[in-house]
C-alpha atoms as a PDB file:
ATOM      1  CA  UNK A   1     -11.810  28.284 -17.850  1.00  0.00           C
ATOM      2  CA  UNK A   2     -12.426  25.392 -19.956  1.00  0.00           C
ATOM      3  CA  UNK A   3     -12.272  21.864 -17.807  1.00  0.00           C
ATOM      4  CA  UNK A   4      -9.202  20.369 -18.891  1.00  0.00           C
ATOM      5  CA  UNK A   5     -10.087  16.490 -20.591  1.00  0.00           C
ATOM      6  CA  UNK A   6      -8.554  13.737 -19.186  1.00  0.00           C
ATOM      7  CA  UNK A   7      -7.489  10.823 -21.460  1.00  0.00           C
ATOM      8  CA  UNK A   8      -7.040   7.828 -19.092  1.00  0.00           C
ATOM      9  CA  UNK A   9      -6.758   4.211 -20.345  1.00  0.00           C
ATOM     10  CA  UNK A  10      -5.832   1.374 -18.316  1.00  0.00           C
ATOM     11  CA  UNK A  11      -5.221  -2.237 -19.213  1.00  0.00           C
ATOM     12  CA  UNK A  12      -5.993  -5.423 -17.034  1.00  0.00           C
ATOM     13  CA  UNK A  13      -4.642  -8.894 -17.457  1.00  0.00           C
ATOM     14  CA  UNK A  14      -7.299 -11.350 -15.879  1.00  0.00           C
ATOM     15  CA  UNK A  15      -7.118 -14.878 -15.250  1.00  0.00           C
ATOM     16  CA  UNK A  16     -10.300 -16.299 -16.709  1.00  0.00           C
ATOM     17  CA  UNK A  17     -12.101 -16.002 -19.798  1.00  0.00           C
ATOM     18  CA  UNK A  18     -13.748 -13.552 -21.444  1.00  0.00           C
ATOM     19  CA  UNK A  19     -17.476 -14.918 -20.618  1.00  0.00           C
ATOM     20  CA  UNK A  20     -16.415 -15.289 -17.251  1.00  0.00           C
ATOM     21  CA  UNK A  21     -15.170 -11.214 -17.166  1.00  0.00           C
ATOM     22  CA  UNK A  22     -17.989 -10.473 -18.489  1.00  0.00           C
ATOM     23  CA  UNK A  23     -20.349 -12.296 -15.965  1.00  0.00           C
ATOM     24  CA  UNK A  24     -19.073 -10.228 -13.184  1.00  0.00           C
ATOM     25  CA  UNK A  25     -18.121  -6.752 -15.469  1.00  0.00           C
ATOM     26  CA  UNK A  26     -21.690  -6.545 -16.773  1.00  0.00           C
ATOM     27  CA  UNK A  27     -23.838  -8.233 -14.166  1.00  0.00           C
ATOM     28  CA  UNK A  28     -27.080  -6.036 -14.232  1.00  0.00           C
ATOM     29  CA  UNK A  29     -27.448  -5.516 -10.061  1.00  0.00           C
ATOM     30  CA  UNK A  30     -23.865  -3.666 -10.459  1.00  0.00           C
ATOM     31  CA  UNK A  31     -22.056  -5.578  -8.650  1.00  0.00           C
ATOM     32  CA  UNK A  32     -18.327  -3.404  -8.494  1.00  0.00           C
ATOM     33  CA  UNK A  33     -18.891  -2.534  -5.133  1.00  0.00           C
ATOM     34  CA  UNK A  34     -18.807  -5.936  -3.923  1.00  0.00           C
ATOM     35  CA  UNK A  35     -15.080  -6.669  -5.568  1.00  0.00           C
ATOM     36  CA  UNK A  36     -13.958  -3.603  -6.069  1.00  0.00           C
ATOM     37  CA  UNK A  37     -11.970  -1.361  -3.039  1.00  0.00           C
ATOM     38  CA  UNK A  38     -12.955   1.884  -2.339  1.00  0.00           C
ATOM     39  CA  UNK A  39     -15.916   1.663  -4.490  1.00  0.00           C
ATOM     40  CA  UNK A  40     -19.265   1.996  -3.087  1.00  0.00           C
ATOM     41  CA  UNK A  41     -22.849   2.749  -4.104  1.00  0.00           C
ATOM     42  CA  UNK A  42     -23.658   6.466  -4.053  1.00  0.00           C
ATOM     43  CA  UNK A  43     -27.147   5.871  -4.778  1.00  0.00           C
ATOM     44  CA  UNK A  44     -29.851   3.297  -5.631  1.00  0.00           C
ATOM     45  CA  UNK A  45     -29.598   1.965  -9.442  1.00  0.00           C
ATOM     46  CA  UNK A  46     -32.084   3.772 -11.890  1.00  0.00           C
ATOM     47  CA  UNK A  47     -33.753   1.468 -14.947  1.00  0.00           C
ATOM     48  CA  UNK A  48     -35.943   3.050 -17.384  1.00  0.00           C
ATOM     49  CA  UNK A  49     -38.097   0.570 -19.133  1.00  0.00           C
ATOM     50  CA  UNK A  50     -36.073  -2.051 -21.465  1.00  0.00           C
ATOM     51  CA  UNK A  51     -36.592  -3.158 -24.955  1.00  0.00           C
ATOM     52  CA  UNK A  52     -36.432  -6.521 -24.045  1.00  0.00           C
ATOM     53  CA  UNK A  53     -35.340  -9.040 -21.054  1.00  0.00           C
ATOM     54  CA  UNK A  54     -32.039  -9.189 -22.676  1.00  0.00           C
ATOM     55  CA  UNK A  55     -28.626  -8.975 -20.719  1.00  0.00           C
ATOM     56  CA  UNK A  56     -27.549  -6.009 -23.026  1.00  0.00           C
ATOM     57  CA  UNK A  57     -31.196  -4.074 -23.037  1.00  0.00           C
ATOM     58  CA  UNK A  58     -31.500  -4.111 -20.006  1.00  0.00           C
ATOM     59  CA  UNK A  59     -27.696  -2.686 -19.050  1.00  0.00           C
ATOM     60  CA  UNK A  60     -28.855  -0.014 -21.926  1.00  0.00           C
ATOM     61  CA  UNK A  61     -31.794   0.978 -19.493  1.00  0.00           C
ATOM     62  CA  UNK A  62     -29.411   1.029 -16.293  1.00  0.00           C
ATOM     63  CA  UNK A  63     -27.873   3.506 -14.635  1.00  0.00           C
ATOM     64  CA  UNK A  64     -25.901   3.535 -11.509  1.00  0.00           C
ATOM     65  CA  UNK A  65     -23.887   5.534  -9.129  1.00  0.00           C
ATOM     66  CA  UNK A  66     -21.147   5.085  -7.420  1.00  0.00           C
ATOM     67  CA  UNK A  67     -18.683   6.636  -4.941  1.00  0.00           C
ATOM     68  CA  UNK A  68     -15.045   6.292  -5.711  1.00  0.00           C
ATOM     69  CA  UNK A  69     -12.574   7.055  -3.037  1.00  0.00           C
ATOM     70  CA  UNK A  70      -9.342   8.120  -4.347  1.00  0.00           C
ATOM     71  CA  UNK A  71      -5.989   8.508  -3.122  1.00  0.00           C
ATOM     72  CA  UNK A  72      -5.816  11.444  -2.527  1.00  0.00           C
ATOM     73  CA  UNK A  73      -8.747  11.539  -0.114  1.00  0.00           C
ATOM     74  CA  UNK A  74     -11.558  12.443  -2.675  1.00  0.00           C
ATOM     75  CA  UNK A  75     -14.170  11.005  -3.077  1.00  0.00           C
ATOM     76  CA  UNK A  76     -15.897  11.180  -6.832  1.00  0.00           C
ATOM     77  CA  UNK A  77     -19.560  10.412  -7.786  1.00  0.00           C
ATOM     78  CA  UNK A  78     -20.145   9.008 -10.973  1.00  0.00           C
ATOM     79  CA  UNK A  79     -23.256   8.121 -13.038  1.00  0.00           C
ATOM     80  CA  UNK A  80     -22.533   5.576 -15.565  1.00  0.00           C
ATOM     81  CA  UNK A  81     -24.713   4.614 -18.330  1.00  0.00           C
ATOM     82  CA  UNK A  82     -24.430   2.146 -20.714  1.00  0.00           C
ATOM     83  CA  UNK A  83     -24.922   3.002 -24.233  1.00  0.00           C
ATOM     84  CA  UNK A  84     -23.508   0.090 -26.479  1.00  0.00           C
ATOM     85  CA  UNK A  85     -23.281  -3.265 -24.984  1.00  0.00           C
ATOM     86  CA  UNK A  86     -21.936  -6.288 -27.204  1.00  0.00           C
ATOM     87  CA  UNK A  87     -22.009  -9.241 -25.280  1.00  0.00           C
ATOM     88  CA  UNK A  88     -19.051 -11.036 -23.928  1.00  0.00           C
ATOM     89  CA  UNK A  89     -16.466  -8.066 -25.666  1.00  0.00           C
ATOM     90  CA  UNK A  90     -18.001  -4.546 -25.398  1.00  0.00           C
ATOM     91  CA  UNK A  91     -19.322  -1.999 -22.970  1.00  0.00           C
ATOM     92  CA  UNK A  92     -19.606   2.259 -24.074  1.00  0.00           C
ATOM     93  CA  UNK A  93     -21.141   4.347 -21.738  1.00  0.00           C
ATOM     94  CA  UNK A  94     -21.533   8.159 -20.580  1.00  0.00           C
ATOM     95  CA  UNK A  95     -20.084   9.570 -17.878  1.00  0.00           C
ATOM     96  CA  UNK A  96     -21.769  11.956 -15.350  1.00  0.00           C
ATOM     97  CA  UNK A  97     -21.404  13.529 -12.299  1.00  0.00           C
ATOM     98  CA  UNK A  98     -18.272  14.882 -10.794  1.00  0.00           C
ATOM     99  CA  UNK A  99     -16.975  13.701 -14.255  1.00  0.00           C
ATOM    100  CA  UNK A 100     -18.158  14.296 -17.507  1.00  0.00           C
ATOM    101  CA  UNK A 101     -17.998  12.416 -20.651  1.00  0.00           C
ATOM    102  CA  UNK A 102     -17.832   8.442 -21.835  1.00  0.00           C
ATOM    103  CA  UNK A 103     -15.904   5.927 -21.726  1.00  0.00           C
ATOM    104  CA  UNK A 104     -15.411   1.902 -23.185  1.00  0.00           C
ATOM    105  CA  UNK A 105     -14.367  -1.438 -21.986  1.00  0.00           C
ATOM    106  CA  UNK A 106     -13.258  -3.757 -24.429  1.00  0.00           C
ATOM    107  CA  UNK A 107     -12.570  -8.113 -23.420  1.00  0.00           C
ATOM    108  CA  UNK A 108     -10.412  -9.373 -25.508  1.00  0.00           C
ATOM    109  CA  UNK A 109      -9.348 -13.657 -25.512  1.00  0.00           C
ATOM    110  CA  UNK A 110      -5.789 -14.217 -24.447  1.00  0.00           C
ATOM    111  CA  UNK A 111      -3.687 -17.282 -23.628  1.00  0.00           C
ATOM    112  CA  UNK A 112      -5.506 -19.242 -26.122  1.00  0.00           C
ATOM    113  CA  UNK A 113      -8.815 -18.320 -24.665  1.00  0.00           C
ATOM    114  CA  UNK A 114      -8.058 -19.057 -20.763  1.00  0.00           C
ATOM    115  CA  UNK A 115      -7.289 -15.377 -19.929  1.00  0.00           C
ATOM    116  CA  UNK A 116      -8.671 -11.958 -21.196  1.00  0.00           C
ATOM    117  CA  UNK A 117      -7.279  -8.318 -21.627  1.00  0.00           C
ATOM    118  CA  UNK A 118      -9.820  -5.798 -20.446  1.00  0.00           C
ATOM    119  CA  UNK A 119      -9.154  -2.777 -22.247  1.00  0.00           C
ATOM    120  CA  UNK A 120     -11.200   1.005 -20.474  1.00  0.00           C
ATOM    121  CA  UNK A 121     -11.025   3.955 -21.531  1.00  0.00           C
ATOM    122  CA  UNK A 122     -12.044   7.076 -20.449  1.00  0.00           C
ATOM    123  CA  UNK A 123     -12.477  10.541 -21.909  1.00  0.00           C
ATOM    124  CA  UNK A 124     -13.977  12.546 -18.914  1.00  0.00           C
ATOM    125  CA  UNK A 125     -13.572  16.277 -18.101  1.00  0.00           C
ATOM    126  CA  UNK A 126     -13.943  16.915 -14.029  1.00  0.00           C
ATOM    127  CA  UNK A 127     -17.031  19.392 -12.682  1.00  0.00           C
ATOM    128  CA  UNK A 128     -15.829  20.189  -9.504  1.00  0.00           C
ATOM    129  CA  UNK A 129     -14.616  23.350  -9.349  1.00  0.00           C
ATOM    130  CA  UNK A 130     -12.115  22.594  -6.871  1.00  0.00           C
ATOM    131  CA  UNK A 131     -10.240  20.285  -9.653  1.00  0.00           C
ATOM    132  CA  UNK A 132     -10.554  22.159 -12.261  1.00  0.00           C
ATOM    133  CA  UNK A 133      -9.066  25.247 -10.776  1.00  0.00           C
ATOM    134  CA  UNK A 134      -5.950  22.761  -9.437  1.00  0.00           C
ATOM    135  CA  UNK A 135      -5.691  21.066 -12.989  1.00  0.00           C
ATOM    136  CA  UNK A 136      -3.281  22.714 -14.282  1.00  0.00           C
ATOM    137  CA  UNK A 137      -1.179  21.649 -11.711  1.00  0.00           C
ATOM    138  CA  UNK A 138      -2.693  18.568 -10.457  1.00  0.00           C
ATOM    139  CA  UNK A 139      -3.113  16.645 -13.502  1.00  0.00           C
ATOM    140  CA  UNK A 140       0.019  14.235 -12.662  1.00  0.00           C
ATOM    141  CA  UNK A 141      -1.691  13.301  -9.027  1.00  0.00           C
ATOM    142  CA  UNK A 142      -4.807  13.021 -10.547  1.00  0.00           C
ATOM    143  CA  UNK A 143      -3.758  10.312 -13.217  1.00  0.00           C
ATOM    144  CA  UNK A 144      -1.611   8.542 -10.496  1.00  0.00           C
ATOM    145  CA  UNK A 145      -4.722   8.671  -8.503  1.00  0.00           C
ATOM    146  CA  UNK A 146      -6.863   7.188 -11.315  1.00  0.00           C
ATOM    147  CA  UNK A 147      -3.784   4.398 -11.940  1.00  0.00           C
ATOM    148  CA  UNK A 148      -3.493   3.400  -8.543  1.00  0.00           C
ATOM    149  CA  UNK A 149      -7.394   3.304  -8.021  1.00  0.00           C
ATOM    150  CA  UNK A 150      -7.865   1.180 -11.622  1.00  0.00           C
ATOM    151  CA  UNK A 151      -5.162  -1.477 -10.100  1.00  0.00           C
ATOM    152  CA  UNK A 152      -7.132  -1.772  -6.881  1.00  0.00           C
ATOM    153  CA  UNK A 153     -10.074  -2.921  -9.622  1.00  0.00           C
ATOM    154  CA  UNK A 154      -8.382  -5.171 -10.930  1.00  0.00           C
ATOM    155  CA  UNK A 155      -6.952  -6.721  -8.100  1.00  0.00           C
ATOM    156  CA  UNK A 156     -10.661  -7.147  -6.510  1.00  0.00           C
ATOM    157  CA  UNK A 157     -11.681  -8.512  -9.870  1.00  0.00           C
ATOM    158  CA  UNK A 158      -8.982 -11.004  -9.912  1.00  0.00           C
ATOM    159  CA  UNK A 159     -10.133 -12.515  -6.485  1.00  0.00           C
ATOM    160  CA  UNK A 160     -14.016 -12.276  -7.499  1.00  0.00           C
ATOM    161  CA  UNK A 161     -12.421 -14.707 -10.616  1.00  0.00           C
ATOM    162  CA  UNK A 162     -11.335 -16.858  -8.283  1.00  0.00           C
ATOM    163  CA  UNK A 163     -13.781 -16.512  -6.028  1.00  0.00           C
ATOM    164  CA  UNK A 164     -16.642 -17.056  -8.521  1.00  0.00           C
ATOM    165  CA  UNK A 165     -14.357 -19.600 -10.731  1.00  0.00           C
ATOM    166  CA  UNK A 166     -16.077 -23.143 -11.276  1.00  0.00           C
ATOM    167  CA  UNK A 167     -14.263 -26.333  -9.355  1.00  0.00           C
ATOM    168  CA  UNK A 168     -12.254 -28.725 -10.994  1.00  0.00           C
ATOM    169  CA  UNK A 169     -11.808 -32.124 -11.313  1.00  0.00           C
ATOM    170  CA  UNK A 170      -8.329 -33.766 -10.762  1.00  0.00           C
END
């Protein structure tokens, strides 16, 4: 039995801009378990050796791990590793773990600049055999799963914006 792909894309509206996404999105300590819910680190963060000290290199030579409880009541590890980073608009990366495959987050400037859409993507088949065998049958509680997991990111992101968003004068 093949693993049946899943497709998933999500789209997030945030309240800052896209330098200020990308701050928190790309930090290179990995800091997603700090904003977002039910996300935790599964294991310490790997680096290989970098090409250089810069932001992007270095979140080229990264790879991290982390738990994400669903739902349902699974919990999935996932390696993710950056593979094309374009700094403040662009993040690829492979997928391992309990799901295989890539994915991509794209920032894009809305509201004149004061806001940002956060595009991801992923294209991920599972490897636990457990999911694949209920796939065929599971696939709509697994995608409502992945939705209502992606808007608890993005609600955690929104209050590490405004957590994390600069004071202003009146």
């Amino acid at each position: 039995m093949n693993p049946r792909l899943f497709d998933l894309s999500s789209t997030w509206h945030l309240p800052a801009t896209p330098e200020q996404v990308w701050a928190i999105i790309a930090d290179v300590d990995m800091s997603w378990p700090s904003w977002w819910p039910d996300c935790s680190f599964a294991a310490p963060l790997t680096r290989t050796v970098s090409d250089s000290d810069s932001q992007e290199d270095i979140l080229k030579a990264t790879t991290s791990y982390l738990n994400f409880k669903a739902s349902l009541g699974y919990t999935l590890t996932i390696s993710i590793h950056p593979t094309m980073v374009v700094t403040p608009s662009e993040i690829a990366f492979d997928a391992g773990g309990h799901l295989d495959g890539n994915g991509r987050v794209t920032l894009s400037p809305e509201t004149n600049g004061r806001a940002t859409r956060m595009d991801i993507e992923w294209r991920v088949r599972p490897t636990r055999r457990w999911m694949n065998l209920l796939a065929p049958v599971a696939a709509p509680a697994f995608t409502a799963a992945h939705a209502l997991m992606m808007r608890q990111g993005e609600k955690g992101l929104v209050r590490a914006l405004a957590n994390d968003a600069p004071l202003t004068k009146k």
